[in-house]
Protein backbone atom coordinates (compact mmCIF):
# COMPACT_ATOMS: atom_id res chain seq x y z
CA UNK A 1 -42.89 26.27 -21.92
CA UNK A 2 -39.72 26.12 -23.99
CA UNK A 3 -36.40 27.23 -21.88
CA UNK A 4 -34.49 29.59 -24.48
CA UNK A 5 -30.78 30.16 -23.46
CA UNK A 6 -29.40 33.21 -24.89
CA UNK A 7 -25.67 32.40 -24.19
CA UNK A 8 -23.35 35.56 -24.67
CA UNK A 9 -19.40 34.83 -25.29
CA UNK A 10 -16.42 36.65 -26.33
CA UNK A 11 -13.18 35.33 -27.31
CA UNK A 12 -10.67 37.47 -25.50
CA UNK A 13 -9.57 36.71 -21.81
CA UNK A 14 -9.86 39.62 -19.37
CA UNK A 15 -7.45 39.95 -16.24
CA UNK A 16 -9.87 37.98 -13.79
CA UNK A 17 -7.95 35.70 -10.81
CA UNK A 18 -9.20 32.68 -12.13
CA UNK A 19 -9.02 29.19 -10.97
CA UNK A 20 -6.59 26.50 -12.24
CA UNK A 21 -9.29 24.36 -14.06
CA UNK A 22 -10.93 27.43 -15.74
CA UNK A 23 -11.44 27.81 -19.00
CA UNK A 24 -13.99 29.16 -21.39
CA UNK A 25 -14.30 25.74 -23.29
CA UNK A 26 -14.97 24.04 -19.79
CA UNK A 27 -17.79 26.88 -19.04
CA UNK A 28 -19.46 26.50 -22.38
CA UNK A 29 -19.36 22.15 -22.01
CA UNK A 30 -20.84 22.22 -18.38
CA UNK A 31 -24.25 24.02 -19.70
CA UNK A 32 -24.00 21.63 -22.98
CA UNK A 33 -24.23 18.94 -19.94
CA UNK A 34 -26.64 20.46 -17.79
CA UNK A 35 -28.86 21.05 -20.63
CA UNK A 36 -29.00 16.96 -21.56
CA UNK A 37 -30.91 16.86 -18.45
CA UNK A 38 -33.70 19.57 -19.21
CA UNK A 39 -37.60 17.71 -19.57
CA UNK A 40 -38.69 20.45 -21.96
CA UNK A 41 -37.67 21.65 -25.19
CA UNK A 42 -34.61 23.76 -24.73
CA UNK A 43 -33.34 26.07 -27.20
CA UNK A 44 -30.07 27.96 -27.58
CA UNK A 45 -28.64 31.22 -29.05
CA UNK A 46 -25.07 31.70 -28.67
CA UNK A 47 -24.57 35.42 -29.05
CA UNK A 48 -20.55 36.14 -30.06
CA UNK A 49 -19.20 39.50 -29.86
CA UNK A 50 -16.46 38.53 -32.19
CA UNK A 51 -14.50 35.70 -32.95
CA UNK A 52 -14.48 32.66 -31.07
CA UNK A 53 -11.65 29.45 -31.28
CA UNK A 54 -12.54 26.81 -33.45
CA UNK A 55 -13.12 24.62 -30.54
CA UNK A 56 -15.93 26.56 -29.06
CA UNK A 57 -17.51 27.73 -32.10
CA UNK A 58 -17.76 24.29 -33.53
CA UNK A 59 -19.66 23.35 -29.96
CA UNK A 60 -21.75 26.11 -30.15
CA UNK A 61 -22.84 24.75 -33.85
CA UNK A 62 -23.51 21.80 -32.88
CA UNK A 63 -25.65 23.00 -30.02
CA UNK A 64 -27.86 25.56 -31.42
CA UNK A 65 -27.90 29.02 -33.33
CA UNK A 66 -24.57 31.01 -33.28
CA UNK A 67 -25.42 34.59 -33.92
CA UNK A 68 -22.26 37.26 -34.29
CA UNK A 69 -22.49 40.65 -33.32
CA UNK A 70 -20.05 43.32 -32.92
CA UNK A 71 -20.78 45.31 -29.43
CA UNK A 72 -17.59 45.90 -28.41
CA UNK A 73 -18.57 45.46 -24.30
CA UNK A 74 -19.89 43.17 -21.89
CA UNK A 75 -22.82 46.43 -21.48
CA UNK A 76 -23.26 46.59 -24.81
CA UNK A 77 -23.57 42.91 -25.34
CA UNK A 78 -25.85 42.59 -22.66
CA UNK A 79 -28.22 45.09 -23.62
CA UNK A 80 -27.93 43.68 -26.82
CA UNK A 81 -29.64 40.38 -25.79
CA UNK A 82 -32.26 41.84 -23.81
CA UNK A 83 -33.99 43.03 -26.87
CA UNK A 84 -34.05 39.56 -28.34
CA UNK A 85 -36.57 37.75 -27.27
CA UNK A 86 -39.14 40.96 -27.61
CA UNK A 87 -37.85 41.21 -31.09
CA UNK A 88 -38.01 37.82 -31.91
CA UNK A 89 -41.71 37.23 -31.01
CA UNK A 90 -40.82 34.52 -28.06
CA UNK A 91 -43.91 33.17 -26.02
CA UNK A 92 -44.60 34.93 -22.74
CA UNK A 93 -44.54 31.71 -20.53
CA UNK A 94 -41.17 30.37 -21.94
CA UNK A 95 -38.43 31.01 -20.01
CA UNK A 96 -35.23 33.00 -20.76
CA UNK A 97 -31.48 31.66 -19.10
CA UNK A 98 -29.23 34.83 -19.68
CA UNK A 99 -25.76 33.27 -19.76
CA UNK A 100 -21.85 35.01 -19.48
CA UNK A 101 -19.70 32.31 -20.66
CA UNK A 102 -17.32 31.87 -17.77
CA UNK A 103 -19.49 29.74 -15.15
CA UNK A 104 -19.51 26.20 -13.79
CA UNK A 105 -22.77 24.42 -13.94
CA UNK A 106 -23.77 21.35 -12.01
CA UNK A 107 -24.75 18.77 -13.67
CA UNK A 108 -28.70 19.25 -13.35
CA UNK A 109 -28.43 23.01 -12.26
CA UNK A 110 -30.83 23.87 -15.66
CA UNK A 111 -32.76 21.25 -14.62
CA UNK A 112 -33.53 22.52 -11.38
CA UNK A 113 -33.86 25.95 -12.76
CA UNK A 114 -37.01 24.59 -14.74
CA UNK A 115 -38.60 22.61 -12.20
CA UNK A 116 -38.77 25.46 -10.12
CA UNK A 117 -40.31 27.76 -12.50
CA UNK A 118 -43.27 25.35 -12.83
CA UNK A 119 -43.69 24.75 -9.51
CA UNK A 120 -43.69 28.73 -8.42
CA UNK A 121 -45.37 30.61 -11.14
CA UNK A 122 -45.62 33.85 -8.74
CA UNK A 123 -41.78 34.08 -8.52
CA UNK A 124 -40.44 36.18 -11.83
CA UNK A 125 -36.46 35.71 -11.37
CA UNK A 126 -34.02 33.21 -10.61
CA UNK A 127 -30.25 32.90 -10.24
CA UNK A 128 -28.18 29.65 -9.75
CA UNK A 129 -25.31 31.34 -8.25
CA UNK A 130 -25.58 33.78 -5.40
CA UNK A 131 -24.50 34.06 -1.47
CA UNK A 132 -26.20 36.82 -0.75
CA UNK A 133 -29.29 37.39 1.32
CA UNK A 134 -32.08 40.04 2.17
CA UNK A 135 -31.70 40.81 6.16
CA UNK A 136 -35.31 40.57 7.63
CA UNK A 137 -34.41 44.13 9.29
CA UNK A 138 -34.55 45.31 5.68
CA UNK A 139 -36.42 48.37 4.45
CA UNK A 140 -37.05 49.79 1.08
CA UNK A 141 -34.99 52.17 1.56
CA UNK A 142 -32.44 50.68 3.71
CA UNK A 143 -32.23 47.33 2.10
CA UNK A 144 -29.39 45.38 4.61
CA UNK A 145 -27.93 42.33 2.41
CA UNK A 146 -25.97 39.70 3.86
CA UNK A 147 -23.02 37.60 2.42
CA UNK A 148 -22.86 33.75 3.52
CA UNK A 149 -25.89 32.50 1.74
CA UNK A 150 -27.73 30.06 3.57
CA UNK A 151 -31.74 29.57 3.88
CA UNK A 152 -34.69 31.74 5.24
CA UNK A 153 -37.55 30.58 7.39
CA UNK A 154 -40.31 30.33 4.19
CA UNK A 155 -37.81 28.96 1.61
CA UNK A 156 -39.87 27.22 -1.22
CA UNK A 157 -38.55 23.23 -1.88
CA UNK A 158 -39.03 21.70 -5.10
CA UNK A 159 -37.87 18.30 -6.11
CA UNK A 160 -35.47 18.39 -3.28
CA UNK A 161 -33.73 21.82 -4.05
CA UNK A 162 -34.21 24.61 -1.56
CA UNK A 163 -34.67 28.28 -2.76
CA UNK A 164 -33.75 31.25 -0.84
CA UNK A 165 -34.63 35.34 -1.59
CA UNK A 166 -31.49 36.61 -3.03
CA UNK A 167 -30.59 40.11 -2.32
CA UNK A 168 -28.02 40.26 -5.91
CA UNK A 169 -26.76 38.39 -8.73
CA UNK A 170 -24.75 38.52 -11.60
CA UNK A 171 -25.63 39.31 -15.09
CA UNK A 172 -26.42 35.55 -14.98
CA UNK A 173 -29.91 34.80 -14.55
CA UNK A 174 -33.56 33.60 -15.36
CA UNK A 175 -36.63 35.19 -16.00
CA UNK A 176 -40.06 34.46 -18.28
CA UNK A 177 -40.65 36.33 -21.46
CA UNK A 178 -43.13 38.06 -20.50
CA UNK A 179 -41.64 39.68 -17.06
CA UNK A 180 -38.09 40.58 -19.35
CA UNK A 181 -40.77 42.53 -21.54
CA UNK A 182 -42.42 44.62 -18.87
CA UNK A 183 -38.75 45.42 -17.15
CA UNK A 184 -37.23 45.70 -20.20
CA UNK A 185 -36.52 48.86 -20.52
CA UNK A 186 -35.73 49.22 -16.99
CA UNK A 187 -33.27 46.48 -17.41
CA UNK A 188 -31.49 47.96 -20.02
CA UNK A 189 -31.40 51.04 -18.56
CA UNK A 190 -29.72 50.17 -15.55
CA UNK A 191 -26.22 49.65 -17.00
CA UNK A 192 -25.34 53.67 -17.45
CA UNK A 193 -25.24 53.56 -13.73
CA UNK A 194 -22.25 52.70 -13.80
CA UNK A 195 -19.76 50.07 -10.89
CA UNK A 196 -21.73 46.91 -10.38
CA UNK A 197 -24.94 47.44 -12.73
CA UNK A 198 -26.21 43.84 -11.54
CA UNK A 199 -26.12 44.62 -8.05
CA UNK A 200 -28.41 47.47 -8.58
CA UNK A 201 -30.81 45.75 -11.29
CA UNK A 202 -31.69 43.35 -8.30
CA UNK A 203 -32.54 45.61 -5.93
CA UNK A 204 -34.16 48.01 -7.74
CA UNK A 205 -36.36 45.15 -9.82
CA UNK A 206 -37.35 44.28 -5.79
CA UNK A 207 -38.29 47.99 -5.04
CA UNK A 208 -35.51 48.41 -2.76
CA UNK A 209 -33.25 51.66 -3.00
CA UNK A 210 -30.18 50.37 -4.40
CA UNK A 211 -27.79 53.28 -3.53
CA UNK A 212 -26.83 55.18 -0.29
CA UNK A 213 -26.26 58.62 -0.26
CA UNK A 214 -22.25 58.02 -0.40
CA UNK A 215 -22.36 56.03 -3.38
CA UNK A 216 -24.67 58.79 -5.87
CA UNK A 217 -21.33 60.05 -7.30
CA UNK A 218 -20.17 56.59 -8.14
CA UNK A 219 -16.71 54.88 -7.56
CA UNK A 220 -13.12 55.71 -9.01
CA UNK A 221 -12.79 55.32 -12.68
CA UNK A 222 -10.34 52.42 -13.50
CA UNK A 223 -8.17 54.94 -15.63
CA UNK A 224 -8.26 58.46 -14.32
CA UNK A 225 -9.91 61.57 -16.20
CA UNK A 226 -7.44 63.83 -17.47
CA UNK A 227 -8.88 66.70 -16.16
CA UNK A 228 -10.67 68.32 -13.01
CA UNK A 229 -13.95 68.90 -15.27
CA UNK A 230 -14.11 65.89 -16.71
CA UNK A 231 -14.31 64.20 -13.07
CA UNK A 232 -16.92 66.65 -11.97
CA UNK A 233 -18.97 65.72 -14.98
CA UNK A 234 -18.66 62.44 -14.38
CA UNK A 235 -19.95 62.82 -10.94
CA UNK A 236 -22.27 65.02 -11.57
CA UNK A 237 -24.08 62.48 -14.40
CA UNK A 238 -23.43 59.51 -12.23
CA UNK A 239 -25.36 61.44 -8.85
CA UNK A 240 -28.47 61.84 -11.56
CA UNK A 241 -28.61 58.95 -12.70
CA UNK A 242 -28.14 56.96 -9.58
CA UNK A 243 -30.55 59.22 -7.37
CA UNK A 244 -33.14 58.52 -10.31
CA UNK A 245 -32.76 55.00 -10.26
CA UNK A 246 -33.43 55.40 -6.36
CA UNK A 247 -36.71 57.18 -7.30
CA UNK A 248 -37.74 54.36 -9.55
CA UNK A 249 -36.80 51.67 -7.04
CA UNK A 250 -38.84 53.10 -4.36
CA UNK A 251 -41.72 54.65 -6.40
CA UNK A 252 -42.54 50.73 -7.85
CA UNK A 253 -46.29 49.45 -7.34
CA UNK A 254 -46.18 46.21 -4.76
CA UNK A 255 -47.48 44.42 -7.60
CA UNK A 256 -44.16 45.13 -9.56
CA UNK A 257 -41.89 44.74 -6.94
CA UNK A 258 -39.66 41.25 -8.43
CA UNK A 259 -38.84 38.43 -6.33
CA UNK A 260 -35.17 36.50 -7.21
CA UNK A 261 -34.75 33.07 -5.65
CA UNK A 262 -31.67 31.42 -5.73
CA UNK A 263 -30.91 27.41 -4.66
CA UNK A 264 -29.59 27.71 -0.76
CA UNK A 265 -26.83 25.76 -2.14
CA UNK A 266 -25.48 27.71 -5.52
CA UNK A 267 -25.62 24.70 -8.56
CA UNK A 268 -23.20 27.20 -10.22
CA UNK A 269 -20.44 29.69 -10.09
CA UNK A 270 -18.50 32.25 -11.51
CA UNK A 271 -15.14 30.70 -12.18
CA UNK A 272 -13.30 33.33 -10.35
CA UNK A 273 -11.16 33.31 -7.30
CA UNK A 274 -11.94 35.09 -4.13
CA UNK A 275 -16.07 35.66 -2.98
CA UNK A 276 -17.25 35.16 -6.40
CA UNK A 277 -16.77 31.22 -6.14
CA UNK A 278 -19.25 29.69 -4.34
CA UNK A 279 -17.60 28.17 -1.11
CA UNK A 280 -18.25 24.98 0.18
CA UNK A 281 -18.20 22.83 -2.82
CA UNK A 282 -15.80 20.57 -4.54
CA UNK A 283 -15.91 23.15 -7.99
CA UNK A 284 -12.39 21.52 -8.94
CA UNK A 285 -13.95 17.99 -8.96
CA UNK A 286 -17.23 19.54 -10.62
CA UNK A 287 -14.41 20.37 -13.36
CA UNK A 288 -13.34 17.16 -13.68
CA UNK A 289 -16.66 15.35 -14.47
CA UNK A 290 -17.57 18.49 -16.94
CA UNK A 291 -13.89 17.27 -18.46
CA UNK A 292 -14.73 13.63 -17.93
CA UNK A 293 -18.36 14.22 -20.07
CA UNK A 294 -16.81 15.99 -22.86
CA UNK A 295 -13.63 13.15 -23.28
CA UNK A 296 -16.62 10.86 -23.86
CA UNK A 297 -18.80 12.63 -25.95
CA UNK A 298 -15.55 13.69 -28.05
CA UNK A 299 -14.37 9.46 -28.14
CA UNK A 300 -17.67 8.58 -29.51
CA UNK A 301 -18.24 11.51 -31.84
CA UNK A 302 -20.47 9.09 -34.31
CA UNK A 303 -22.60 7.70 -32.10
CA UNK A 304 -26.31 9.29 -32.21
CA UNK A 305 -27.10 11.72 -29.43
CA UNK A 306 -30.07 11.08 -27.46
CA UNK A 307 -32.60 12.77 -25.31
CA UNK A 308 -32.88 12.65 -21.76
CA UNK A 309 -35.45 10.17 -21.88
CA UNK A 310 -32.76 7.58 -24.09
CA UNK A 311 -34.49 8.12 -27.52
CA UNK A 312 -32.33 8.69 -30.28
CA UNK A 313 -31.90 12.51 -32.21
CA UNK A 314 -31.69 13.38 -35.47
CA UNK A 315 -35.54 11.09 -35.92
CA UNK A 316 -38.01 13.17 -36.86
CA UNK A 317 -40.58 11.74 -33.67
CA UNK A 318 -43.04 14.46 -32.83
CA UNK A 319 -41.68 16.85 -29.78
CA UNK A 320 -37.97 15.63 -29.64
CA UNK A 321 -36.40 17.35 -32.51
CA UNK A 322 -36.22 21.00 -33.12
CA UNK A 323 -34.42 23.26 -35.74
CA UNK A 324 -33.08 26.20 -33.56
CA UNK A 325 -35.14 29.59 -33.79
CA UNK A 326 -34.37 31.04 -37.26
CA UNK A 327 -36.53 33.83 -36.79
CA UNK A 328 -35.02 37.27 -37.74
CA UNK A 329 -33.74 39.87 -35.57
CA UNK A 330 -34.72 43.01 -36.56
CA UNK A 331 -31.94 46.11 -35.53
CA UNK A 332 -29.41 43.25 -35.22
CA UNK A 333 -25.96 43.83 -36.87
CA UNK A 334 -25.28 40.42 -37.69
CA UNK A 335 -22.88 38.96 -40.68
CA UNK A 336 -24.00 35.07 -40.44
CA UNK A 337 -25.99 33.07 -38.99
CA UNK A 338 -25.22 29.77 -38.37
CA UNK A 339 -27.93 27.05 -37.15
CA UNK A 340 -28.40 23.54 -36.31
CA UNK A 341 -30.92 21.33 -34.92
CA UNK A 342 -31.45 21.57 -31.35
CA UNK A 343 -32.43 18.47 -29.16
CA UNK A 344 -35.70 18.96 -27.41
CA UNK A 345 -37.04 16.99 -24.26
CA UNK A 346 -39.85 15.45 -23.61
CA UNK A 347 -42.43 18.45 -22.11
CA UNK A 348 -43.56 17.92 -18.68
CA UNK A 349 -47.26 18.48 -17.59
């Protein structure tokens, strides 16, 4: 198994309440850190909907295989990647991170992420961030989710880390080749539907009936429609698409119906103010050791890197160095590619 990161990043800042210590630099060196600690070869793509600061970019290069695109939207973008690994001819037991690049990861969060995909083959998603939980009292199509996060009574434990059934997550998430291919076109689907797409890709990937009556004509457009038939066609495409979805959701086979575990303790976060980040946790010291870990890799920029296991990149020792997937893309509308060798770790039986 080979985790593949597809890491998608823009350079622009949007109008998000975000923390003091937030910044898109810290984001993209708290994965670079959480991915030192990985036991099997790890590859990433860094997907850039156009152009990134020096800074980053020059990471990124360093990392893995930057790969510019011009989408134009976080929807676009994300739909984008989905295609990828199909496209690219990825093995259906590796396992796929889909990464926004403005999140806080713990120091072995990816680590984590791995161990439990070993250990529970039967489960197809998982999240690192996420409060919310499936009620019990839940029904297909009356799916109750609660916010707090917390465990459940049968929560899986591996290598000390506690997993709990997530109702939702972000666009953030984890999934094997081969279960991205089967939902694929589900998944990218889901984004016409318009207000929180994630919310209702996890609930509908779990067979449960992700809108209510009230919400089939969707929410209030963030800049009004100029006219009265214009709204009404709005609504009127929104109420068919989400009552369709609805359909889907509830018409899935029990043996398509996804599970999504996340750790009863997030080992990341959205770095955004308010419910998105994670409560309970020092993030602004997590900051300062993803800070800390950079200063030092920066101070000592010409000393070899080294695996997890201590032995040194850039040898050519069987298993422990790997050029980043060069394999074309067909459909993509790249200018460049850019690659570089990517450290791999030791595989674990």
């Amino acid at each position: 198994m080979i985790l593949r990161i597809l890491y998608r990043s823009v350079g622009s800042e949007n109008a998000k309440n975000r923390p003091a210590f937030y910044s898109k630099k810290l984001a993209l060196a708290s994965l670079l850190r959480a991915v030192e600690n990985v036991g099997i070869p790890t590859r990433i793509v860094f997907v850039n909907d156009g152009p990134i600061p020096a800074d980053r970019l020059s990471m990124m290069a360093d990392a893995g295989e930057v790969v510019p695109v011009t989408r134009g939207s976080n929807r676009a973008s994300y739909r984008h990647v989905l295609r990828m690994p199909r496209l690219r001819g990825w093995a259906a037991d590796d396992l796929v991170w889909l990464a926004e690049d403005d999140y806080l990861y713990t120091e072995h969060s990816l680590s984590a992420l791995v161990s439990a995909a070993a250990a529970l083959p039967d489960v197809e998603y998982f999240t690192l961030y996420g409060t919310s939980r499936l009620s019990p009292a839940s029904t297909r199509r009356r799916p109750k989710v609660a916010e707090g996060g917390g465990n459940h009574e049968h929560a899986p434990v591996v290598e000390g880390v506690s997993w709990a059934r997530a109702a939702t997550t972000t666009s953030t998430f984890g999934l094997r080749v081969g279960t991205l291919v089967e939902d694929e076109l589900l998944l990218r689907s889901i984004p016409f539907v318009g207000g929180a797409f994630d919310r209702a890709t996890c609930l509908t990937l779990q067979g449960f009936q992700p809108f209510r009556l009230p919400e089939l004509g969707g929410e209030p457009p963030m800049v009004e429609l100029p006219t009265a038939a214009a709204r009404i066609a709005r609504r009127a495409a929104l109420t068919g698409l989400r009552a369709t979805l609805n359909a889907v959701a509830l018409a899935r086979p029990e043996r398509r119906r996804r599970t999504l575990l996340v750790p009863a303790l997030s080992l990341a976060t959205h770095m955004e103010l308010g419910d998105a980040l994670v409560p309970g946790y020092d993030w602004a010291a997590e900051a300062d050791r993803v800070l800390a870990w950079l200063a030092s890799r920066d101070a000592n920029p010409t000393e070899t890197p080294t695996t997890a296991s201590g032995t040194a990149a850039g040898v050519n020792a069987p298993g422990m160095l790997a050029s980043a997937d060069q394999s074309s893309t067909p459909g993509t509308d790249t200018t460049s590619t850019t690659t570089a060798p990517v450290l791999r770790r030791s595989s674990v039986a």
